[in-house]
N, C-alpha and C. Protein backbone atom coordinates (compact mmCIF):
# COMPACT_ATOMS: atom_id res chain seq x y z
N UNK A 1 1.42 -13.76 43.66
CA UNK A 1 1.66 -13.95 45.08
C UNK A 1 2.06 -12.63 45.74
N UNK A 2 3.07 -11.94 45.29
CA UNK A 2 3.55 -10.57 45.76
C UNK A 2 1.91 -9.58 45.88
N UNK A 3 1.46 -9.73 45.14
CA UNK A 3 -0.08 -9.23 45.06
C UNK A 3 -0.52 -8.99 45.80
N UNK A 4 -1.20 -10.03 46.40
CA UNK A 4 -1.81 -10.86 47.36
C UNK A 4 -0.59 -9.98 48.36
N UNK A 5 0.48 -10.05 48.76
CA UNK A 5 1.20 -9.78 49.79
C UNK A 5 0.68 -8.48 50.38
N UNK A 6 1.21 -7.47 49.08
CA UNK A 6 1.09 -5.84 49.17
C UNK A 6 -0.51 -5.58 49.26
N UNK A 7 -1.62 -6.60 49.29
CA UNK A 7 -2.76 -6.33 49.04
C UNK A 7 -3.19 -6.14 50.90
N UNK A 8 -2.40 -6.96 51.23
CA UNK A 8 -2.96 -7.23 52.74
C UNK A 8 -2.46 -5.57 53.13
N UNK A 9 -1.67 -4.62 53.02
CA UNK A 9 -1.22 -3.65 53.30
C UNK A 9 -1.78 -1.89 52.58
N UNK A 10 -1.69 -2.37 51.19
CA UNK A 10 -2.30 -0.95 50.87
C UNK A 10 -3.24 -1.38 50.02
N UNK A 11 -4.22 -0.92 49.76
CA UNK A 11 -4.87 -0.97 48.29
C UNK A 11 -4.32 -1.04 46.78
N UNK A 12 -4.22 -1.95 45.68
CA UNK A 12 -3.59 -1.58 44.48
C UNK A 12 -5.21 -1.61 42.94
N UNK A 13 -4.61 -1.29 42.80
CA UNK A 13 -5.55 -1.91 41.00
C UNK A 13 -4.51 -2.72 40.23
N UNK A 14 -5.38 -3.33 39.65
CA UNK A 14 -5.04 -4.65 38.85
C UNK A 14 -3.88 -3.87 37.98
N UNK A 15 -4.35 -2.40 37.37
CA UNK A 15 -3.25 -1.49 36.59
C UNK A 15 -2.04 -1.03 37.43
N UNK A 16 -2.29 -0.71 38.32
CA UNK A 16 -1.22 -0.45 39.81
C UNK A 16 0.17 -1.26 39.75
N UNK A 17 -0.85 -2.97 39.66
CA UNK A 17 0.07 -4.10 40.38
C UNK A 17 0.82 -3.91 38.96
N UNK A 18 0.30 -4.29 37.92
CA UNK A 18 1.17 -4.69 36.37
C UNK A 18 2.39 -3.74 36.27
N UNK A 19 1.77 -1.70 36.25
CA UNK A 19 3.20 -1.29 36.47
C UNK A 19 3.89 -1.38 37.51
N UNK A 20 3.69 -1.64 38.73
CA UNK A 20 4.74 -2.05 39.75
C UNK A 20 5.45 -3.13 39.45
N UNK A 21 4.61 -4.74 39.33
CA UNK A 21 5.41 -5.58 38.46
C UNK A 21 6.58 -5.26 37.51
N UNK A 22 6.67 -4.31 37.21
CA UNK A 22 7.83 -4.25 35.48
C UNK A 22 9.13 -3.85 36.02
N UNK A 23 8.85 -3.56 37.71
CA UNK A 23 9.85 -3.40 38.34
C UNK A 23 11.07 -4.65 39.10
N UNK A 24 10.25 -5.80 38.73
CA UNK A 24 11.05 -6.94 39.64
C UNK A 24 10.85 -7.60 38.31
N UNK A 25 12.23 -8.71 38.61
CA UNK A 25 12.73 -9.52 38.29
C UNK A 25 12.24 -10.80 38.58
N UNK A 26 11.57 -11.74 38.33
CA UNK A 26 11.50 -13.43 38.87
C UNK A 26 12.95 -14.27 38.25
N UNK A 27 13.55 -14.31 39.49
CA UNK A 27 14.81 -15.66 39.25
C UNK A 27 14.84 -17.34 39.63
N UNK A 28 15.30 -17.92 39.22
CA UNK A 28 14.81 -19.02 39.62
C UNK A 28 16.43 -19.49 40.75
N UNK A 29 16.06 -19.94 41.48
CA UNK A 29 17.61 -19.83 42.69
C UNK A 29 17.74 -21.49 42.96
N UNK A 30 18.82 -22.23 42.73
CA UNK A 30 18.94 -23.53 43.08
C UNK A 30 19.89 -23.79 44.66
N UNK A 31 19.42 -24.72 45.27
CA UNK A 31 19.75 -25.01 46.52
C UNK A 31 21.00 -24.69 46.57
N UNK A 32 21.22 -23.77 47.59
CA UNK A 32 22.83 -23.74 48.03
C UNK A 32 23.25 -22.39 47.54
N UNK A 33 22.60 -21.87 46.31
CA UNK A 33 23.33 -20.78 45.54
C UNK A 33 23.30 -19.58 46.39
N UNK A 34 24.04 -19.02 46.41
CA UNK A 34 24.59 -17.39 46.75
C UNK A 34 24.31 -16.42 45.86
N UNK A 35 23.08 -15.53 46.81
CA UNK A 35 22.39 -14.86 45.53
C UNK A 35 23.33 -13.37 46.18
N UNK A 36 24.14 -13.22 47.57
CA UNK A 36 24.82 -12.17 48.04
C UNK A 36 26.11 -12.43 49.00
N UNK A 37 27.06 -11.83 48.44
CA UNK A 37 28.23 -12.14 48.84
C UNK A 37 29.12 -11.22 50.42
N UNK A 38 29.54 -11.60 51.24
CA UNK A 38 29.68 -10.80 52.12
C UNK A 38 31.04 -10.05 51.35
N UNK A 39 31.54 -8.80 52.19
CA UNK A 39 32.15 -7.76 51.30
C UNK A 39 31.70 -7.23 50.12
N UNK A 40 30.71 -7.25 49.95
CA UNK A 40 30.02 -6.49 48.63
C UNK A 40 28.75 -6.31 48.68
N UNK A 41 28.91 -4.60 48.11
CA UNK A 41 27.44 -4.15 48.24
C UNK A 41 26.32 -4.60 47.83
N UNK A 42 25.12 -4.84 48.41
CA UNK A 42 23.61 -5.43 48.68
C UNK A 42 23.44 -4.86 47.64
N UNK A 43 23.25 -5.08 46.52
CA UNK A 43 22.58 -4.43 45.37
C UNK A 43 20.80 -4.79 44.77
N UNK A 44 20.21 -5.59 45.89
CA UNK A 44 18.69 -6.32 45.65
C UNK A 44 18.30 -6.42 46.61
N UNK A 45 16.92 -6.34 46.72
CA UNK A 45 16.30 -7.37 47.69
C UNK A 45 15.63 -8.28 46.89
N UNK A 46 14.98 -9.26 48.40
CA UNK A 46 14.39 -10.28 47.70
C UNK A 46 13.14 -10.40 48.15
N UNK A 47 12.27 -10.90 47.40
CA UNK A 47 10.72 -11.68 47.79
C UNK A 47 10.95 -12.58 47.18
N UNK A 48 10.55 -13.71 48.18
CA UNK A 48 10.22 -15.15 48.36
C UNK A 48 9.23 -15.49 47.64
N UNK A 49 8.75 -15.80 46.41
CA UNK A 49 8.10 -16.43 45.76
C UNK A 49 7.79 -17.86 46.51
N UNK A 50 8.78 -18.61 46.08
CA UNK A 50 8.29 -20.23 46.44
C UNK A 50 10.26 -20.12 47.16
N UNK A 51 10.08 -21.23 47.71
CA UNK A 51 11.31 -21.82 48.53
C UNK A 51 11.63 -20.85 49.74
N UNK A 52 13.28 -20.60 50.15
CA UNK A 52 13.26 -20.50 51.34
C UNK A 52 15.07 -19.99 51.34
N UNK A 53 14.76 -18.75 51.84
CA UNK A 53 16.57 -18.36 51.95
C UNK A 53 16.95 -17.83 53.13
N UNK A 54 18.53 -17.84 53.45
CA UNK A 54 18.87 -17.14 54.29
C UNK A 54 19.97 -16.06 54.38
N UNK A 55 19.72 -15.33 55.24
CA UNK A 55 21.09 -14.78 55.49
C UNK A 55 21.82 -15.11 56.73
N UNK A 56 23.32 -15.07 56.59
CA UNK A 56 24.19 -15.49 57.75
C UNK A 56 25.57 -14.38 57.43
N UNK A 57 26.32 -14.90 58.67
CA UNK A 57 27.44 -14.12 58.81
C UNK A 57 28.73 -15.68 59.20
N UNK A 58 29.86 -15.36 58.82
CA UNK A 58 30.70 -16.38 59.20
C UNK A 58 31.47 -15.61 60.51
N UNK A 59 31.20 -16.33 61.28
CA UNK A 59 31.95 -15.75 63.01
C UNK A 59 33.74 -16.07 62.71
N UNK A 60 34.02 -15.33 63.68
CA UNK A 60 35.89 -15.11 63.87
C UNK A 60 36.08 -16.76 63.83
N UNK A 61 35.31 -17.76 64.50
CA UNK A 61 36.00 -19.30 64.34
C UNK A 61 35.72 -20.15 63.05
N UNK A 62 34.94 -19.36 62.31
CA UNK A 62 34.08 -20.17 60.92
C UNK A 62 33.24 -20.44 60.75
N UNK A 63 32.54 -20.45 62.12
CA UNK A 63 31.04 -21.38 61.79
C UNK A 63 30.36 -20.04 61.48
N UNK A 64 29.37 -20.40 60.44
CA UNK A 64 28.25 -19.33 59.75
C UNK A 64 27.22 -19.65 60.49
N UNK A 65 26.53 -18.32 61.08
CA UNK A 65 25.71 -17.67 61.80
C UNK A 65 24.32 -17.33 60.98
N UNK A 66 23.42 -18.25 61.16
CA UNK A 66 22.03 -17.54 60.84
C UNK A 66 21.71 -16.43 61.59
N UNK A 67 21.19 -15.12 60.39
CA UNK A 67 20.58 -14.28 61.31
C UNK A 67 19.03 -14.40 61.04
N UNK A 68 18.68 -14.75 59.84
CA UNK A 68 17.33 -14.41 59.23
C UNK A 68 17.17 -15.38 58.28
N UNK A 69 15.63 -15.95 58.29
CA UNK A 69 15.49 -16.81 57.19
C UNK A 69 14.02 -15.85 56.33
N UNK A 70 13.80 -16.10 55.28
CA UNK A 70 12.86 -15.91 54.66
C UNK A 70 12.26 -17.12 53.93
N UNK A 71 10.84 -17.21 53.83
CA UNK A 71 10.14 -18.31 53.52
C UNK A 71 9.33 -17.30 51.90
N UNK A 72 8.19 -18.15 51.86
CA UNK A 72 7.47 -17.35 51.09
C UNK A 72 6.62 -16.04 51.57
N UNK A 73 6.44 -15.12 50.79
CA UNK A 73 5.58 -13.72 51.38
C UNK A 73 6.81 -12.97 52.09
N UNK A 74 8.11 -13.53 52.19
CA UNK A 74 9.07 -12.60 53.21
C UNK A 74 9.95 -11.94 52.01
N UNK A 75 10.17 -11.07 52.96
CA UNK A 75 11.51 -10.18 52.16
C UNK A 75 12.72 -10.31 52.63
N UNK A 76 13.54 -10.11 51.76
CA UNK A 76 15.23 -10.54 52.67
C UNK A 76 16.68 -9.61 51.82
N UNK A 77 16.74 -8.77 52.91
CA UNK A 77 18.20 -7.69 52.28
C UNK A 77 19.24 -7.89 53.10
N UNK A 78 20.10 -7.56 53.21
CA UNK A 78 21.08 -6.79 54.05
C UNK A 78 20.84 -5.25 54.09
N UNK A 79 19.39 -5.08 54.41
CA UNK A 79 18.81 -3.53 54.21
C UNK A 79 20.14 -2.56 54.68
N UNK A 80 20.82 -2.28 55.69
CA UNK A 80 21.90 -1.63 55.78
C UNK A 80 22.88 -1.30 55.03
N UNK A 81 23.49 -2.54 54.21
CA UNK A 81 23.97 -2.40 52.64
C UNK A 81 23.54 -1.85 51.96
N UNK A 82 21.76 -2.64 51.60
CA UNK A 82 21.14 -2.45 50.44
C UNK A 82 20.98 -0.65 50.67
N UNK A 83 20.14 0.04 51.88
CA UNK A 83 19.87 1.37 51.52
C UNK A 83 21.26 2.11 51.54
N UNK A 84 22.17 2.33 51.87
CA UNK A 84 23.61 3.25 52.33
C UNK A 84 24.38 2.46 50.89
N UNK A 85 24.43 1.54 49.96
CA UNK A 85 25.27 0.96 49.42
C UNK A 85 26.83 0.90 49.43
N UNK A 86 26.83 0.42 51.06
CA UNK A 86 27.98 0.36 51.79
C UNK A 86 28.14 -1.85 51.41
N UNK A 87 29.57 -1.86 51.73
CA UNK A 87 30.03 -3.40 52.03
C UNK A 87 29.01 -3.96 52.70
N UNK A 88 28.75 -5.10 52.71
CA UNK A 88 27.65 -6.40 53.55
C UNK A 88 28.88 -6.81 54.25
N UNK A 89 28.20 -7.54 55.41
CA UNK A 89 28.74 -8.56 56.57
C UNK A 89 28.25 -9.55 56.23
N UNK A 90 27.22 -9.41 55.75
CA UNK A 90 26.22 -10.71 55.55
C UNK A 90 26.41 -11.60 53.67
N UNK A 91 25.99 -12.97 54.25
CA UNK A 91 25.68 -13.58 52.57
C UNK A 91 24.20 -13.98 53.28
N UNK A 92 23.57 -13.95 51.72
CA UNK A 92 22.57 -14.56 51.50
C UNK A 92 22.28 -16.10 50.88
N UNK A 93 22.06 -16.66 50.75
CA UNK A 93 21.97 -17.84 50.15
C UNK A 93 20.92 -18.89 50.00
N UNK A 94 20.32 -19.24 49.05
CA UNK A 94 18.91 -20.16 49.15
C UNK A 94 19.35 -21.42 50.04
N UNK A 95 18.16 -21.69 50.65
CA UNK A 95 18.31 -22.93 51.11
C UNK A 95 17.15 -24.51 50.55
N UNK A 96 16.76 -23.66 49.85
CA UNK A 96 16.06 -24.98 48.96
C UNK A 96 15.92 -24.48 47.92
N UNK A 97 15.74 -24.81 46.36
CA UNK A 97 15.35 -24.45 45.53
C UNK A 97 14.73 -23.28 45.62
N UNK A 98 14.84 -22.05 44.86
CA UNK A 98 13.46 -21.27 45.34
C UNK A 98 13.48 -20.40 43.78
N UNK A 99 12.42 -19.75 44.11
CA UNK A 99 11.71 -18.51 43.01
C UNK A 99 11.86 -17.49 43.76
N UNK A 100 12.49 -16.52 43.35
CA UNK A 100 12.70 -15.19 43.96
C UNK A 100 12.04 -14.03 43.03
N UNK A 101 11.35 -12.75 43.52
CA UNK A 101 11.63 -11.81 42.89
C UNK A 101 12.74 -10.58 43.21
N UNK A 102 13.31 -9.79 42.34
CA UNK A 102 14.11 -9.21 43.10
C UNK A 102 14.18 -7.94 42.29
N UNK A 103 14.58 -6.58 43.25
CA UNK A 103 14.26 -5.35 42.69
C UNK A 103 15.99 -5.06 43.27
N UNK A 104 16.51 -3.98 42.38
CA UNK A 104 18.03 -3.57 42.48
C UNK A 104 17.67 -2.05 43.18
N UNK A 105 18.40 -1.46 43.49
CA UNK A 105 18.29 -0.47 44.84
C UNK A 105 17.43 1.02 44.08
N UNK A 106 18.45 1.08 42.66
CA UNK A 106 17.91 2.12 41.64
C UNK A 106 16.46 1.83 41.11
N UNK A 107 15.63 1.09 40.90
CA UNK A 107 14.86 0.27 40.91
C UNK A 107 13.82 0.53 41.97
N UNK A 108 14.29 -0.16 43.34
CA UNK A 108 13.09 0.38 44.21
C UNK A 108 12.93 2.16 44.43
N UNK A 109 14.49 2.70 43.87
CA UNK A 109 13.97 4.16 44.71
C UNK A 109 13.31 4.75 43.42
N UNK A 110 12.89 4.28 42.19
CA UNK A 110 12.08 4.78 41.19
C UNK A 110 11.06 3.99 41.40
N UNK A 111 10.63 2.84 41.63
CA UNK A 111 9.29 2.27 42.06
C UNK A 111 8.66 3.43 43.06
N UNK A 112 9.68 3.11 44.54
CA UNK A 112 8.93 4.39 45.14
C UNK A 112 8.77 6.04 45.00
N UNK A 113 9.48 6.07 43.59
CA UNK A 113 9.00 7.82 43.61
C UNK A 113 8.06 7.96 42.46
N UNK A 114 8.10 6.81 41.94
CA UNK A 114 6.58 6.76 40.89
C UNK A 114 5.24 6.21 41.22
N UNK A 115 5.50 5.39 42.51
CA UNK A 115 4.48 4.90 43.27
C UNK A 115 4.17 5.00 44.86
N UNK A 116 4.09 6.01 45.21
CA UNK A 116 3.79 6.56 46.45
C UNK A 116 3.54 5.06 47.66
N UNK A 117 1.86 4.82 46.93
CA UNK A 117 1.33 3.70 47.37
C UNK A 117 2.79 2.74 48.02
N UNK A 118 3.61 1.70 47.44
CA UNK A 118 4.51 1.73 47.92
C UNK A 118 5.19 1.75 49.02
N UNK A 119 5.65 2.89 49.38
CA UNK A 119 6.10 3.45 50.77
C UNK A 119 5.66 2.97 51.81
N UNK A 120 4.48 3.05 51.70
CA UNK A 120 3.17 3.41 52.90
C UNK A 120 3.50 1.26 53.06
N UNK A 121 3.42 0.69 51.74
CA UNK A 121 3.43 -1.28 52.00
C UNK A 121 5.18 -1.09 52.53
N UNK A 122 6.26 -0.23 52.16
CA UNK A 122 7.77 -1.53 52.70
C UNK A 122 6.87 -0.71 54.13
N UNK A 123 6.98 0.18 54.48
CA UNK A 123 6.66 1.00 56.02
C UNK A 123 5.94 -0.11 56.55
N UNK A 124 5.05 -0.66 56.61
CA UNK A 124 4.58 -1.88 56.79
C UNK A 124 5.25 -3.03 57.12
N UNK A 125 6.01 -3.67 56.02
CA UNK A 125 7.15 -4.56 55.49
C UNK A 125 8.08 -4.34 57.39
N UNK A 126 9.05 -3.22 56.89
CA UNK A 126 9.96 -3.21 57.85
C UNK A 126 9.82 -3.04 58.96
N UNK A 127 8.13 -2.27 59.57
CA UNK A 127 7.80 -1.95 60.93
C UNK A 127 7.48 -3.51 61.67
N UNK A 128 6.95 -4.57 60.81
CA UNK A 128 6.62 -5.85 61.14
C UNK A 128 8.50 -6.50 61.25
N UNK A 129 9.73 -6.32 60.76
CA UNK A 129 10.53 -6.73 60.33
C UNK A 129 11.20 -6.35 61.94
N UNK A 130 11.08 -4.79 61.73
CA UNK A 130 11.57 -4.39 63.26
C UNK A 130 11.09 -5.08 64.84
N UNK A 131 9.89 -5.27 64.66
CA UNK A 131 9.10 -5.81 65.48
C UNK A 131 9.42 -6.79 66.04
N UNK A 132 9.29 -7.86 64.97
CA UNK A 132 10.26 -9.07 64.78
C UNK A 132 11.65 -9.19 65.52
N UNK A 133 12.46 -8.56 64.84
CA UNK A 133 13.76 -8.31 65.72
C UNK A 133 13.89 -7.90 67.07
N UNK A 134 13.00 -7.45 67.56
CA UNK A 134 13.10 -6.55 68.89
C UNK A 134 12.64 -8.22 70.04
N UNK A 135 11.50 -8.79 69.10
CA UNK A 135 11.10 -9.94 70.16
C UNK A 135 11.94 -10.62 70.24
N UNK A 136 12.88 -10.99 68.97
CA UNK A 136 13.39 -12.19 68.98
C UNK A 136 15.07 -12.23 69.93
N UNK A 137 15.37 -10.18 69.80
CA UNK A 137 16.51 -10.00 71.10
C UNK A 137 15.92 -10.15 72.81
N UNK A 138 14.48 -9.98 72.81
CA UNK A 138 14.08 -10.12 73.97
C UNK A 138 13.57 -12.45 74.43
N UNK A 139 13.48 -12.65 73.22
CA UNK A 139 13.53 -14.26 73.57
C UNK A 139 14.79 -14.73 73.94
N UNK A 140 15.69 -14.05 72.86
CA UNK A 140 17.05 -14.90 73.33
C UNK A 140 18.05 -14.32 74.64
N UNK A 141 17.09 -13.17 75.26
CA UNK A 141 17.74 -12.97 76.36
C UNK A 141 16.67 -13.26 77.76
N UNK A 142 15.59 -13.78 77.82
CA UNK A 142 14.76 -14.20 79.00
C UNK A 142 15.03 -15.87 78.84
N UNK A 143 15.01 -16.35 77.58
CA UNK A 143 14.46 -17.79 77.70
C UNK A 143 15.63 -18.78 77.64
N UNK A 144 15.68 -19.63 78.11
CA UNK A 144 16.53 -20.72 78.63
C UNK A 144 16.71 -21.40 77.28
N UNK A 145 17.80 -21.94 76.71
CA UNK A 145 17.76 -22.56 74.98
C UNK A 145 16.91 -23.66 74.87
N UNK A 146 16.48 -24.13 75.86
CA UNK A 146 15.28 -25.13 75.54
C UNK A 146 14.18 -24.36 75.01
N UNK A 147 13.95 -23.60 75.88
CA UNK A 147 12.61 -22.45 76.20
C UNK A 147 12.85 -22.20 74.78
N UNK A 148 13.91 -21.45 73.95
CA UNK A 148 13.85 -20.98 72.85
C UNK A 148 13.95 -21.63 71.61
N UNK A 149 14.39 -23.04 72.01
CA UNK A 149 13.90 -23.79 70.52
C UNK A 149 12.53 -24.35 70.77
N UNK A 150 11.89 -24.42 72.14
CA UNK A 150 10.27 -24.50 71.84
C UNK A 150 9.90 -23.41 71.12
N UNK A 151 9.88 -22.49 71.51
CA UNK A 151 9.05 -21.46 71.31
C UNK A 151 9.48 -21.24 69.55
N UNK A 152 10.35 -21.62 69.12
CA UNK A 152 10.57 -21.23 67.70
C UNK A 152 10.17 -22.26 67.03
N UNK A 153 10.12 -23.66 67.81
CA UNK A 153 9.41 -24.87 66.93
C UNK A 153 7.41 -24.34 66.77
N UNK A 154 7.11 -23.90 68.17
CA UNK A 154 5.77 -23.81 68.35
C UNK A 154 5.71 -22.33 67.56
N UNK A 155 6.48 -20.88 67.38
CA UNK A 155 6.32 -20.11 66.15
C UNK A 155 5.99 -20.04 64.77
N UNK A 156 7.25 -21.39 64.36
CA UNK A 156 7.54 -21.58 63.30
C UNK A 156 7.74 -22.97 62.76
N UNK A 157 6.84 -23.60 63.08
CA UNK A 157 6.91 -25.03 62.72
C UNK A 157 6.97 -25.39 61.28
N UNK A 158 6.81 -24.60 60.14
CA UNK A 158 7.49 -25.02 58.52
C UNK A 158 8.74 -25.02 58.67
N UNK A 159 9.58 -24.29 59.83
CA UNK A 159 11.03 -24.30 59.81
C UNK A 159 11.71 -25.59 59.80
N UNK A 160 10.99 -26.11 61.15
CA UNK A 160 11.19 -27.38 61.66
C UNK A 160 11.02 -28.54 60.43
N UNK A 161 10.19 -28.34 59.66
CA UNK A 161 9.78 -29.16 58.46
C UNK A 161 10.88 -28.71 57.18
N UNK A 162 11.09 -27.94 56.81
CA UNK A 162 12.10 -27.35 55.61
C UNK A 162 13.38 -27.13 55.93
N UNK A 163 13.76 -26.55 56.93
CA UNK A 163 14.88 -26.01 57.18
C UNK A 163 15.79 -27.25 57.78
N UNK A 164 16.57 -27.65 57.09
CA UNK A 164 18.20 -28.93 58.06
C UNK A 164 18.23 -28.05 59.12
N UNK A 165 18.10 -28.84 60.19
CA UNK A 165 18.45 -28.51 61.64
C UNK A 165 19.88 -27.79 62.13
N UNK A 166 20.96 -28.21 61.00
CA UNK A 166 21.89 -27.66 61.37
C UNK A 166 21.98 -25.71 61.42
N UNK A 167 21.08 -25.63 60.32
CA UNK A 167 20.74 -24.41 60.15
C UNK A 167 20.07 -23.89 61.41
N UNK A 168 18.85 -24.41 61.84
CA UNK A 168 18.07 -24.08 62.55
C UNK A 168 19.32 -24.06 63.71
N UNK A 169 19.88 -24.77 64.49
CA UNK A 169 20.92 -24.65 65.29
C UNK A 169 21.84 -23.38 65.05
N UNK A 170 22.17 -23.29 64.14
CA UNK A 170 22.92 -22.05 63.56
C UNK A 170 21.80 -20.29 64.21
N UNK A 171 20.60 -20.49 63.05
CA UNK A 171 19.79 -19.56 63.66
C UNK A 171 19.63 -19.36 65.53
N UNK A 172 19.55 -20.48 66.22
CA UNK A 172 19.61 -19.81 67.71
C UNK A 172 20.67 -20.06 68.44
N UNK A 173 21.41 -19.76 67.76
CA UNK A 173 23.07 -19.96 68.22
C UNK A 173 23.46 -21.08 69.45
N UNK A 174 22.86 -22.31 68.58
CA UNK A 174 23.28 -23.19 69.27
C UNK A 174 24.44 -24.43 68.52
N UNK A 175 25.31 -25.25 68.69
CA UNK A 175 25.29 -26.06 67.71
C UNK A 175 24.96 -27.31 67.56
N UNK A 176 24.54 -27.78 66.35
CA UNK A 176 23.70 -28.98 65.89
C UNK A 176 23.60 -30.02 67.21
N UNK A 177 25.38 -30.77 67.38
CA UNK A 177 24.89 -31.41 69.04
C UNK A 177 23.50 -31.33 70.11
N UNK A 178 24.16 -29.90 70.53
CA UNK A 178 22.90 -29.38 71.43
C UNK A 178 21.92 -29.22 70.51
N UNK A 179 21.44 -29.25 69.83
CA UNK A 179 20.37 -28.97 69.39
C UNK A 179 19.55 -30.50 69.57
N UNK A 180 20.60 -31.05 68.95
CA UNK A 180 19.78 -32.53 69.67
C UNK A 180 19.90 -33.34 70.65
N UNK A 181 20.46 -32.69 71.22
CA UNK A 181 20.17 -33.04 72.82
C UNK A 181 18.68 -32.68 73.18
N UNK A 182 18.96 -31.30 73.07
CA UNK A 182 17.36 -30.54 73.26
C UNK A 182 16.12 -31.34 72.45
N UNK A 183 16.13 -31.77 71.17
CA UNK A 183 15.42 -32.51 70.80
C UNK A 183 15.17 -34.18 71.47
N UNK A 184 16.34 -34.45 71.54
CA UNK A 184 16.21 -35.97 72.49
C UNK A 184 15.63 -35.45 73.49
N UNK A 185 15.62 -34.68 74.56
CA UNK A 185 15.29 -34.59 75.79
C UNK A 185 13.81 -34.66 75.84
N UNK A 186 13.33 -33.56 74.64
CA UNK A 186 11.98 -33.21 74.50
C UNK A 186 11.12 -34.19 74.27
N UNK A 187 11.55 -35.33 73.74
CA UNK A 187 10.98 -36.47 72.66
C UNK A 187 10.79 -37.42 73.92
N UNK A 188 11.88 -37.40 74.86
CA UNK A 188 11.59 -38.64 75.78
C UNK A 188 10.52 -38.04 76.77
């Protein structure tokens, strides 16, 4: 699957992919588990094999804050941690069963200095990642919270299907209540 990912981005050979492979890890992650702890350094990232994780932050009142989910084909760090190997703000945590692969920081920076190719796919990876982020500060500051749980149901409709709503509420900083309000409203 990772293959297939990095294939859409750079060119590999079948010999390419195998030694890049010897670089990740496949874990198997059960619902709920905490694969990253906030106060401690990001020491991995992840690719999404199968299932579905997130990262969040717990706000000054308690409630934990989605910032980012990853599905399959996605990647998911606390890249700020992970590259500076400074403290996280953030945990990570599966939200359904999942298959992860995962590379440790020493790890990717010898993947990428033995594999050029590489570079050129996260550059890819994070310019789509950035991208991402930039729309999603410009949705949640034009669109009305209706406007923005359409537009993230009509984005991302496996969310709507996989993800407990409470989460999804969490991700557009709404809580669960309103969230179904907004859903009742829509439905009638």
């Amino acid at each position: 699957m990772m293959k297939q990912h990095i294939s859409k981005f750079v060119e590999l050979t079948d010999d390419e992919y195998d030694e890049i492979s010897q670089y990740f890890e496949l874990i198997d992650v059960k619902k709920k588990q905490v694969l990253h702890e906030v106060n401690t350094i990001c020491r991995h990232n992840y690719f999404v094999v199968k299932g579905c994780l997130r990262m969040f932050f717990v706000a000054e009142n308690g409630a934990e804050q989605t910032t980012q989910f990853a599905i399959e084909n996605w990647w998911l760090t606390d890249l700020f941690s992970f590259q500076r190997q400074t403290n996280s703000e953030f945990c990570i945590q599966a939200v359904e069963p999942s298959k992860v692969l995962t590379i440790s920081k020493p790890e990717a920076d010898t993947l990428l200095e033995n594999h050029p190719v590489m570079e050129k796919y996260f550059r890819h990876v994070y310019q789509s990642a950035a991208a991402a982020a930039q729309l999603r500060v410009k949705f949640f500051r034009q669109y009305t919270r209706e406007q923005l749980y359409i537009h993230f149901s009509e984005a991302f409709p496996e969310f709507n299907q996989r993800v407990p709503q409470y989460l999804v509420a969490s991700y557009l900083g709404f809580t669960p209540e309103y969230l179904s309000e907004i859903r009742n409203r829509l439905a009638s």
